[in-house]
N, C-alpha and C. Protein backbone atom coordinates (compact mmCIF):
# COMPACT_ATOMS: atom_id res chain seq x y z
N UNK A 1 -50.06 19.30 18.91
CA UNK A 1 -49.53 18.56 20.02
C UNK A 1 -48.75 17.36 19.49
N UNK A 2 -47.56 16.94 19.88
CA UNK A 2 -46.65 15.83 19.42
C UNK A 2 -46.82 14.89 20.50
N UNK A 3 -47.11 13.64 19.50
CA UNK A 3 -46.92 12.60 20.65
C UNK A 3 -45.31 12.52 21.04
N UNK A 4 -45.86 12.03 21.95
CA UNK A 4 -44.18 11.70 22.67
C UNK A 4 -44.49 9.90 23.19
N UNK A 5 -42.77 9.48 22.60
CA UNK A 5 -42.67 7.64 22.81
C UNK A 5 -41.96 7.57 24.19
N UNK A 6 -42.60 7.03 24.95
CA UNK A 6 -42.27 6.05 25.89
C UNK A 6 -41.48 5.22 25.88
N UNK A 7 -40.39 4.63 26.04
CA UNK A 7 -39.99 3.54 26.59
C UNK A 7 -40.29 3.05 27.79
N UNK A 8 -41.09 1.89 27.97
CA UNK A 8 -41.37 1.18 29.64
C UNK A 8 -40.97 -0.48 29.44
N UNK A 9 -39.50 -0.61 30.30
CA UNK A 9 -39.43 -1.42 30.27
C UNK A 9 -40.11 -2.70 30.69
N UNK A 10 -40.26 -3.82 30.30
CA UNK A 10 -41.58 -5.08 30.80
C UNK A 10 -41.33 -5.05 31.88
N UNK A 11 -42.67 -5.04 32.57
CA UNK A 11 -42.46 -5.80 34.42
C UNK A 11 -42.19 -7.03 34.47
N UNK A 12 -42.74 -8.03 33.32
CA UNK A 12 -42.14 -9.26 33.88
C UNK A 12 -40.80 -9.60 33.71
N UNK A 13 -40.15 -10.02 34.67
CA UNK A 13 -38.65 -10.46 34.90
C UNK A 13 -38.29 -11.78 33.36
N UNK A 14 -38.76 -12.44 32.98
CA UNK A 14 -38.69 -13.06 31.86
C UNK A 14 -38.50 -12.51 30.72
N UNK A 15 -39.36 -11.13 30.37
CA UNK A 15 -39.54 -10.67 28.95
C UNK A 15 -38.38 -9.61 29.30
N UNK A 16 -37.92 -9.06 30.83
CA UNK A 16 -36.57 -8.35 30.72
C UNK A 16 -35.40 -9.39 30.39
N UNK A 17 -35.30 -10.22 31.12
CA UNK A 17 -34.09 -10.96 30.56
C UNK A 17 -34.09 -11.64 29.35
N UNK A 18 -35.00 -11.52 28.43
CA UNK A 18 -34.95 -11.99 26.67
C UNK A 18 -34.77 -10.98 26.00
N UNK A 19 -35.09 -9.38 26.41
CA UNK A 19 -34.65 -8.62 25.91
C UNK A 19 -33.76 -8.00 26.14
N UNK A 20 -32.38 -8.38 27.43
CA UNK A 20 -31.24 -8.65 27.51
C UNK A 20 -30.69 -9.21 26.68
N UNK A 21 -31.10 -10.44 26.26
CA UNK A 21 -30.81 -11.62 25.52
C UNK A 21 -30.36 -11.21 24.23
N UNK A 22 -31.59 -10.66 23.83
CA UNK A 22 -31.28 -10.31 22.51
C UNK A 22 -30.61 -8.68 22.01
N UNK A 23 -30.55 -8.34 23.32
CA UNK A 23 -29.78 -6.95 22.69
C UNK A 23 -28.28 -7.22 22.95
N UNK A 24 -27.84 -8.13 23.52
CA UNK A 24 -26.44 -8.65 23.89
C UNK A 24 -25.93 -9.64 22.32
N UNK A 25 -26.99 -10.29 21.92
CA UNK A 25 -26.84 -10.70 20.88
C UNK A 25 -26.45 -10.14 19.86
N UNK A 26 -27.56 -9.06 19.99
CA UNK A 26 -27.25 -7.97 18.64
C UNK A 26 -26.25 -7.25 18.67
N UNK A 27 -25.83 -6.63 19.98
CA UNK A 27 -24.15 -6.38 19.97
C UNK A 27 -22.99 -7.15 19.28
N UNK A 28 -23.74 -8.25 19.80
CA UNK A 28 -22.21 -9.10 19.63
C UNK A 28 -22.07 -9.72 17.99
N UNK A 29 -23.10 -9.54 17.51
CA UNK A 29 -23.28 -10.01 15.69
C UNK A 29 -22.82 -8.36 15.13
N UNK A 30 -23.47 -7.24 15.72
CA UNK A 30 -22.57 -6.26 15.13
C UNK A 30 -21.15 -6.00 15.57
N UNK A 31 -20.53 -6.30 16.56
CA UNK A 31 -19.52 -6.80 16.77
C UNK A 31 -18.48 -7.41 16.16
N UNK A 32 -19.21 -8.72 15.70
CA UNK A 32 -18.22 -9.46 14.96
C UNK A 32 -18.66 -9.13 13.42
N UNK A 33 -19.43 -8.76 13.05
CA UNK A 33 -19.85 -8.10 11.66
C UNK A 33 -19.07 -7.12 11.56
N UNK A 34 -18.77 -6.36 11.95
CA UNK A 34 -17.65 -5.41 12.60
C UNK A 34 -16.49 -6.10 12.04
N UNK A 35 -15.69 -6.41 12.74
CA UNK A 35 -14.60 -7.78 12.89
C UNK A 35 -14.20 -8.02 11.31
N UNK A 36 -15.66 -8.51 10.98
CA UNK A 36 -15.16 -9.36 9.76
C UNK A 36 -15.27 -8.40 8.58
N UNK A 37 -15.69 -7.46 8.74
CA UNK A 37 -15.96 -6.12 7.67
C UNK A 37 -14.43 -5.47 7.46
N UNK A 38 -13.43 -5.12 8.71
CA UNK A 38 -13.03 -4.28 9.05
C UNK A 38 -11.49 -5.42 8.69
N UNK A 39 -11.25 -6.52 8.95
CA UNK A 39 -10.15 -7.75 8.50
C UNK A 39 -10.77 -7.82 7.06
N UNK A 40 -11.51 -7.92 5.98
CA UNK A 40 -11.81 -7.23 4.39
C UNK A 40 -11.10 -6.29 3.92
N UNK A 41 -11.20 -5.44 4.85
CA UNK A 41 -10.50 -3.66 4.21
C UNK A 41 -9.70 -4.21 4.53
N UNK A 42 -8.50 -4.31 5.81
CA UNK A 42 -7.43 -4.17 5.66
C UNK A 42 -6.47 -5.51 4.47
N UNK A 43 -7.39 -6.63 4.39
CA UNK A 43 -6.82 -7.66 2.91
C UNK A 43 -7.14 -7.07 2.15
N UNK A 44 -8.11 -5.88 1.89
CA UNK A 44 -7.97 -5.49 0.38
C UNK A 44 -6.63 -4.34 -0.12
N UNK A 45 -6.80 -3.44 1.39
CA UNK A 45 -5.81 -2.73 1.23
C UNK A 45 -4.11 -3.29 1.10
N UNK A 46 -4.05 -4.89 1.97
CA UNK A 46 -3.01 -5.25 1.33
C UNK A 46 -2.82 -5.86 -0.07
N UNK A 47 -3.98 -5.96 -0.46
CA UNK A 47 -3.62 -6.92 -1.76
C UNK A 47 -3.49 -5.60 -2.75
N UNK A 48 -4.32 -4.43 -2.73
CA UNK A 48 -3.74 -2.99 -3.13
C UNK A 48 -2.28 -2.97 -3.37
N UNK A 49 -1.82 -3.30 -1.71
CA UNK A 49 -0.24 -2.35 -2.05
C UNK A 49 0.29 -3.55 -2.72
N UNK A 50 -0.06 -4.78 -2.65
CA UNK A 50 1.15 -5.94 -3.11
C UNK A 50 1.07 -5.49 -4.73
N UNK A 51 -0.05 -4.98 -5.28
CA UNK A 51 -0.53 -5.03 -6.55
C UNK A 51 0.29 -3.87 -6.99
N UNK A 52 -0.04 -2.71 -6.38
CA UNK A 52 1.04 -1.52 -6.81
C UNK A 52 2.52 -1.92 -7.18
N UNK A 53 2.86 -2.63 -5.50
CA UNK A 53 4.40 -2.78 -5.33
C UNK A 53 4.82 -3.40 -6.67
N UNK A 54 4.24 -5.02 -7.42
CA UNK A 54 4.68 -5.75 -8.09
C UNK A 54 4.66 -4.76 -9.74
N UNK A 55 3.73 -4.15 -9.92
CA UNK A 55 3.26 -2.92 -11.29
C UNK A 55 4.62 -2.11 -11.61
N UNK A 56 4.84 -1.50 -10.32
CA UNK A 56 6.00 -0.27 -10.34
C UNK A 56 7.23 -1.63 -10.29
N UNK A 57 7.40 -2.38 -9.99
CA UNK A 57 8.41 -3.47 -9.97
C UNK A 57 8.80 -4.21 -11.35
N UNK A 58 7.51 -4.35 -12.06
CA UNK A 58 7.21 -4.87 -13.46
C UNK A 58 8.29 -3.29 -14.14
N UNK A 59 7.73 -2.51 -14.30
CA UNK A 59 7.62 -1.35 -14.46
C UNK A 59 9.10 -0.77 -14.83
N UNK A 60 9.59 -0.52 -13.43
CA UNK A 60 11.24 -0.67 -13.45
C UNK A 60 11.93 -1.60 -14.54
N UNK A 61 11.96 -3.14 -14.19
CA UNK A 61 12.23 -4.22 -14.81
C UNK A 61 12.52 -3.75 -16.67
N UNK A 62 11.10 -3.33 -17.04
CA UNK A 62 10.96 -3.04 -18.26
C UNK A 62 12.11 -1.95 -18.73
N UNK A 63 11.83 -0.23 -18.31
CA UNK A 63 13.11 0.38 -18.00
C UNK A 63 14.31 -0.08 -18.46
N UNK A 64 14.88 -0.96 -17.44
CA UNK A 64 15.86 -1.47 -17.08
C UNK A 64 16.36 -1.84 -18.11
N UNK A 65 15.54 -3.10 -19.32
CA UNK A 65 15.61 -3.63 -20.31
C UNK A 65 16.18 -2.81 -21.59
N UNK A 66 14.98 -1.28 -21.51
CA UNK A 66 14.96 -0.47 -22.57
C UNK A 66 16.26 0.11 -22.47
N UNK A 67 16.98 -0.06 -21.53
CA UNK A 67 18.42 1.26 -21.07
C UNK A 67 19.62 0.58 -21.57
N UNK A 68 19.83 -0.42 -22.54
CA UNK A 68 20.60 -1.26 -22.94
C UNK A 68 20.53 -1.04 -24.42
N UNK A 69 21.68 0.11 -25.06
CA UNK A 69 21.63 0.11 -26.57
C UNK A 69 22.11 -0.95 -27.45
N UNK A 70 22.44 -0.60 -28.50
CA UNK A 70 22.19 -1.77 -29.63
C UNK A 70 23.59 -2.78 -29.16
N UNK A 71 24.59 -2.55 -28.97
CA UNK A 71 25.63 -3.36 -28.60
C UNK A 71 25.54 -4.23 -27.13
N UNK A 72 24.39 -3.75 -26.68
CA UNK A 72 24.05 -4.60 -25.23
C UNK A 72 24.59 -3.95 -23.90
N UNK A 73 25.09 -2.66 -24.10
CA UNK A 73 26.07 -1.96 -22.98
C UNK A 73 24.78 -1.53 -22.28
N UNK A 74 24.64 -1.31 -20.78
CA UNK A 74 23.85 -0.67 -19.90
C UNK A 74 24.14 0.82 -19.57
N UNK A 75 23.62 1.39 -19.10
CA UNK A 75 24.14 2.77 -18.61
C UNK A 75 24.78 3.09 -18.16
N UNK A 76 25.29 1.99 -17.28
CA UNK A 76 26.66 2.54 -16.28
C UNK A 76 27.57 2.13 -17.36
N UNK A 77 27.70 1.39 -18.12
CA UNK A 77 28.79 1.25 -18.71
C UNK A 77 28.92 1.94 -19.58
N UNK A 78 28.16 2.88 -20.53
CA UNK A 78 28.03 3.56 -21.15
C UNK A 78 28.87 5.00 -20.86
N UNK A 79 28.55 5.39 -19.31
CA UNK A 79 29.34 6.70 -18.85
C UNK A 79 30.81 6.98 -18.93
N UNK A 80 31.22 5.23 -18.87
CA UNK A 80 32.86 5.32 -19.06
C UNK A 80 33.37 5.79 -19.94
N UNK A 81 34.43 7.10 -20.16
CA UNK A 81 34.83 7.23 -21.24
C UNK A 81 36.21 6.71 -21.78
N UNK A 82 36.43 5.93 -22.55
CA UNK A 82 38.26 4.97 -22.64
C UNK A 82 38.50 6.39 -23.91
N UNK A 83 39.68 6.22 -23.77
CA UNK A 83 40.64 6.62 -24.72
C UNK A 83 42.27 7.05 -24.22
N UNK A 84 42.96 7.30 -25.34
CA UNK A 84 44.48 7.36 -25.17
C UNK A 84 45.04 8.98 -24.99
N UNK A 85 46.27 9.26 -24.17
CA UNK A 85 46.40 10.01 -24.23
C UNK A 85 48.25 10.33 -24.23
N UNK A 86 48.47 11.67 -24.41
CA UNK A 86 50.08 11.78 -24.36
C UNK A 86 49.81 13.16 -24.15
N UNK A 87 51.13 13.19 -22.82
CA UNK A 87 52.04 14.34 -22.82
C UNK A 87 52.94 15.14 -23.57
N UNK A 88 52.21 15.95 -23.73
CA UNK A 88 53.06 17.41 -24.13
C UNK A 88 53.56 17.96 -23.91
N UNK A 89 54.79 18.56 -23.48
CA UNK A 89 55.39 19.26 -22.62
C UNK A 89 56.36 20.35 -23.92
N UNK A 90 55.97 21.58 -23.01
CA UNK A 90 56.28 22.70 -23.77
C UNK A 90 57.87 22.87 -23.49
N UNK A 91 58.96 23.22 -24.02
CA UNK A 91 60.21 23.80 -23.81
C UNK A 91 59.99 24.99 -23.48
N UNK A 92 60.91 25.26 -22.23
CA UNK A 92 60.78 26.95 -21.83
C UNK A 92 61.63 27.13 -22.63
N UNK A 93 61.22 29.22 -22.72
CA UNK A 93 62.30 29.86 -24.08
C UNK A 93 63.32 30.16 -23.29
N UNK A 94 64.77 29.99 -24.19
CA UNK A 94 66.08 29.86 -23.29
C UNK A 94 65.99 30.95 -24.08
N UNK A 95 65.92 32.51 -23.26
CA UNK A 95 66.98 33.60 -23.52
C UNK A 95 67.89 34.54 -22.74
């Protein structure tokens, strides 16, 4: 046989409204425990992305540095190709 629990709320009107009291309380501390748990995550998750953003930013930067050969030229300047040129022009055969 299993016992079985009761809940009976107090008859006296006093010990109901303190245990109003305090279950309104306890809402409201998990509530704001809540609150303040939940504004944590989302500062950690921003200080996450600021941390990523600035890494991959560092990151690039460095790159950037390494892409500059020994004369100091960058990559784009590198693609240019200079040089000289002349026309040739063939004579048609006069026959």
């Amino acid at each position: 046989m299993q016992a079985r629990l009761t809940y009976r709320s107090p008859s006296n009107p006093l010990l109901r409204l303190a245990a109003g009291a305090l279950a309104l309380i306890g809402l409201a501390t998990a509530a704001v425990l809540g609150l303040f748990l939940l504004a944590a995550l989302i500062g950690l998750g921003a200080l996450a992305g600021l941390l990523i953003y600035l890494r991959l930013w560092w990151l690039r930067r460095q790159m950037r540095r390494q892409d500059t050969d020994e004369q100091g030229a960058t990559h784009e300047e590198r693609v240019v190709i200079e040089g000289e040129y002349r026309e040739v022009h063939r004579q048609a055969d006069k026959s």
